[in-house]
C-alpha atoms as a PDB file:
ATOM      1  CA  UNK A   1     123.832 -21.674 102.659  1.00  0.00           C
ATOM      2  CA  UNK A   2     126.113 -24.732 102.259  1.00  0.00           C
ATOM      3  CA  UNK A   3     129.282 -25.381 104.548  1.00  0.00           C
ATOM      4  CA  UNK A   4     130.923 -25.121 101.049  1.00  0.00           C
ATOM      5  CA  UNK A   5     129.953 -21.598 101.240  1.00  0.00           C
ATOM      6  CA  UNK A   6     130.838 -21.013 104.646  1.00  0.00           C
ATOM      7  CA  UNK A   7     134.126 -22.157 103.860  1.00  0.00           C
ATOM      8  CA  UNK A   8     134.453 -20.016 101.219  1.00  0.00           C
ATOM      9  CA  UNK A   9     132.809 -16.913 102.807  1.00  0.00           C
ATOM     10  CA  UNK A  10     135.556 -16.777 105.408  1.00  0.00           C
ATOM     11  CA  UNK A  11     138.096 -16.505 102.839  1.00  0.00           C
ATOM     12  CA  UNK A  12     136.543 -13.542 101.301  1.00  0.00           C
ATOM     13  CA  UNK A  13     136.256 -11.825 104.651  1.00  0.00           C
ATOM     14  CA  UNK A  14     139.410 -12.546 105.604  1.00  0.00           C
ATOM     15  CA  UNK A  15     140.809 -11.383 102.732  1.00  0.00           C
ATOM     16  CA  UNK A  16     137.792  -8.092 102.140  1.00  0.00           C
ATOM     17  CA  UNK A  17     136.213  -8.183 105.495  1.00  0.00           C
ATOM     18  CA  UNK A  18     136.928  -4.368 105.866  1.00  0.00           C
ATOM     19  CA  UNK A  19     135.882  -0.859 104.193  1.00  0.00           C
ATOM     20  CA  UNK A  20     138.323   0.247 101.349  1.00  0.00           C
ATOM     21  CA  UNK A  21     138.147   2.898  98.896  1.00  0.00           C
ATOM     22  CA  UNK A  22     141.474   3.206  96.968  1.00  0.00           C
ATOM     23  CA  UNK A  23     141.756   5.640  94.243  1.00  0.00           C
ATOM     24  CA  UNK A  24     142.954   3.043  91.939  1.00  0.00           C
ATOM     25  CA  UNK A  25     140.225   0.272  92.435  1.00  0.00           C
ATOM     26  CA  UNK A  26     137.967   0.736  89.554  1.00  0.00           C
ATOM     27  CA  UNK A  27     134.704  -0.644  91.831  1.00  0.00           C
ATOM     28  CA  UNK A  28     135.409   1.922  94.062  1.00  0.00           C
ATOM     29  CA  UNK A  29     134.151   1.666  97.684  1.00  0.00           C
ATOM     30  CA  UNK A  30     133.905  -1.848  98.651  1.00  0.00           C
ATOM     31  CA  UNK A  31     133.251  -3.458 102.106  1.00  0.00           C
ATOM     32  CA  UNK A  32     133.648  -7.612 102.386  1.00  0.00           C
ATOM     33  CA  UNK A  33     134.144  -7.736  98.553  1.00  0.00           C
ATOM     34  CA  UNK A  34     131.296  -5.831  98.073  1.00  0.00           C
ATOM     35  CA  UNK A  35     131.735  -2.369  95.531  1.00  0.00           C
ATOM     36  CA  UNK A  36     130.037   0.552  94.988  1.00  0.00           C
ATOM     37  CA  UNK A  37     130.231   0.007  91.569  1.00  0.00           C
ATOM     38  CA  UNK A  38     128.336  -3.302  91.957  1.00  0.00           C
ATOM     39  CA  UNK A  39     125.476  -1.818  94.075  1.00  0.00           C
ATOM     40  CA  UNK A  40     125.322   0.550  91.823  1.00  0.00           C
ATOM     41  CA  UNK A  41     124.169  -2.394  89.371  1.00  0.00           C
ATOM     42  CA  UNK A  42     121.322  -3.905  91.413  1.00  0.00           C
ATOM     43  CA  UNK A  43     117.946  -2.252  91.600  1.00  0.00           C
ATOM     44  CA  UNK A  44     117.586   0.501  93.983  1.00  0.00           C
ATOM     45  CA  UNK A  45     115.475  -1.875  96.003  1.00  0.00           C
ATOM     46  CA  UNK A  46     118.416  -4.448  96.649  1.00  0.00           C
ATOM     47  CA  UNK A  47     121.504  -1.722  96.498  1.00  0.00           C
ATOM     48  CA  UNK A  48     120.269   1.164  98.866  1.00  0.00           C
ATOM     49  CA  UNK A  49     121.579  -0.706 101.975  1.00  0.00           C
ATOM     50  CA  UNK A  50     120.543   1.753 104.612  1.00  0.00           C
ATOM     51  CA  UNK A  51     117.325   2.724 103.067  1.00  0.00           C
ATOM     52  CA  UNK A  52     117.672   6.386 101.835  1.00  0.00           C
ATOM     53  CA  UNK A  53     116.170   6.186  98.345  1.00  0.00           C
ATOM     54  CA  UNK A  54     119.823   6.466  96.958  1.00  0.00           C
ATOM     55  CA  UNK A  55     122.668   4.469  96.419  1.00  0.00           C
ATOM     56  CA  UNK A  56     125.906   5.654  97.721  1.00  0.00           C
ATOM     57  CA  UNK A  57     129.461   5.405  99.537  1.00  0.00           C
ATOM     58  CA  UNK A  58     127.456   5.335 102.439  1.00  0.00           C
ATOM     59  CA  UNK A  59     125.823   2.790 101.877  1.00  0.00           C
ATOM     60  CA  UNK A  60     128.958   0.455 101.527  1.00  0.00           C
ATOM     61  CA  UNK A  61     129.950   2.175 104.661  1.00  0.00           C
ATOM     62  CA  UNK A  62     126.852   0.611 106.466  1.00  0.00           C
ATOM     63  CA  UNK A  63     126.723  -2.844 104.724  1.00  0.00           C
ATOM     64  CA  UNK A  64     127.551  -5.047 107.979  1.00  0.00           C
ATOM     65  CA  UNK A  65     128.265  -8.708 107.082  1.00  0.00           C
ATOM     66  CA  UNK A  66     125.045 -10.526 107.257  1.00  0.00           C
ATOM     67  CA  UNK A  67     123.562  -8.516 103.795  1.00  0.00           C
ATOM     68  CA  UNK A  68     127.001  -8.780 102.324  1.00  0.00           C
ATOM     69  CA  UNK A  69     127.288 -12.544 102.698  1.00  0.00           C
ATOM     70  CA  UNK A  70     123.674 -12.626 101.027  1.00  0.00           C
ATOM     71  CA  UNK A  71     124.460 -10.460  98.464  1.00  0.00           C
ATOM     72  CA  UNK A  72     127.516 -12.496  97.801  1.00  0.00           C
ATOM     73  CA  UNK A  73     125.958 -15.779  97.795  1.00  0.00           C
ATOM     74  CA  UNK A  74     123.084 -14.776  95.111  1.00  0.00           C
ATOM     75  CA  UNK A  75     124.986 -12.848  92.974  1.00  0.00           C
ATOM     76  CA  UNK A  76     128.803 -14.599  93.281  1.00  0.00           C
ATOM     77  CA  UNK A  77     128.345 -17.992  94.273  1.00  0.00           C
ATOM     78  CA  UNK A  78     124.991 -19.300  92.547  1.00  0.00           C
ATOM     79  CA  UNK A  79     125.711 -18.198  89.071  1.00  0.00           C
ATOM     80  CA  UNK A  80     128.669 -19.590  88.555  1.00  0.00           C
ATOM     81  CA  UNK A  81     127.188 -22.805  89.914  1.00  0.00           C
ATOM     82  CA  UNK A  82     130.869 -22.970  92.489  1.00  0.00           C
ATOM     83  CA  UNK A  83     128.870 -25.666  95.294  1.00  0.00           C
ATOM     84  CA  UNK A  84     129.580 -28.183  92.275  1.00  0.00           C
ATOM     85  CA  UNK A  85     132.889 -27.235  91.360  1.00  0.00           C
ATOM     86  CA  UNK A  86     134.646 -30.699  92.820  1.00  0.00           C
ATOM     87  CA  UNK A  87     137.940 -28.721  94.769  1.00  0.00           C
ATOM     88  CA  UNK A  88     136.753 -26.546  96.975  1.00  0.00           C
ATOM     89  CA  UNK A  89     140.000 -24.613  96.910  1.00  0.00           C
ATOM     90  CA  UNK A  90     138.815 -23.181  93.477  1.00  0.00           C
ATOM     91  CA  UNK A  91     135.322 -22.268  94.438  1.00  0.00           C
ATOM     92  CA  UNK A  92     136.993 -19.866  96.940  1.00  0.00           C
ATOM     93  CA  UNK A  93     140.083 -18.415  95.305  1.00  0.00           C
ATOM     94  CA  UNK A  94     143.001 -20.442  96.319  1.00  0.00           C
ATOM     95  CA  UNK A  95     145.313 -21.582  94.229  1.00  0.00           C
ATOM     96  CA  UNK A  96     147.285 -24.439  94.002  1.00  0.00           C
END
């Protein structure tokens, strides 16, 4: 992971960094920007955090911060191809 990332990760935990699960948040639980509704997305293989065949609330509730930041860097941060985007403000959120 690039310090571009690392920058960019401690935004998004500063800002996510904790377990949520309000009624009016469409992804439902989510932990470091992470949501249920997301995991629920992924193969069973990559989503089932704490390894009981199932994905759940719980296992939001156990992702701890080193599988979040991978699952954030494959799945939010390569795609969009942000390590090339030239201001590094706007690969992590910030506006101007």
């Amino acid at each position: 992971m690039t310090k571009k990332f690392e920058k960019g990760w401690e935004y998004v935990k500063k800002n996510e960094g904790w377990y949520t699960d309000d009624e009016d948040d469409s992804g439902g639980a989510t932990k470091y920007g992470i949501s249920l509704r997301f995991l629920n997305g992924l193969d069973i293989e990559e989503g089932d955090i704490n390894d009981d065949n199932k994905i759940s609330e719980e296992d939001i509730k156990d992702l701890d911060e080193e599988k979040a930041k991978e699952l954030y860097y494959v799945h939010f941060w390569l795609p969009p191809k942000c390590e090339e985007i030239d201001d590094s403000r706007e690969s992590y959120g910030e506006r101007r």
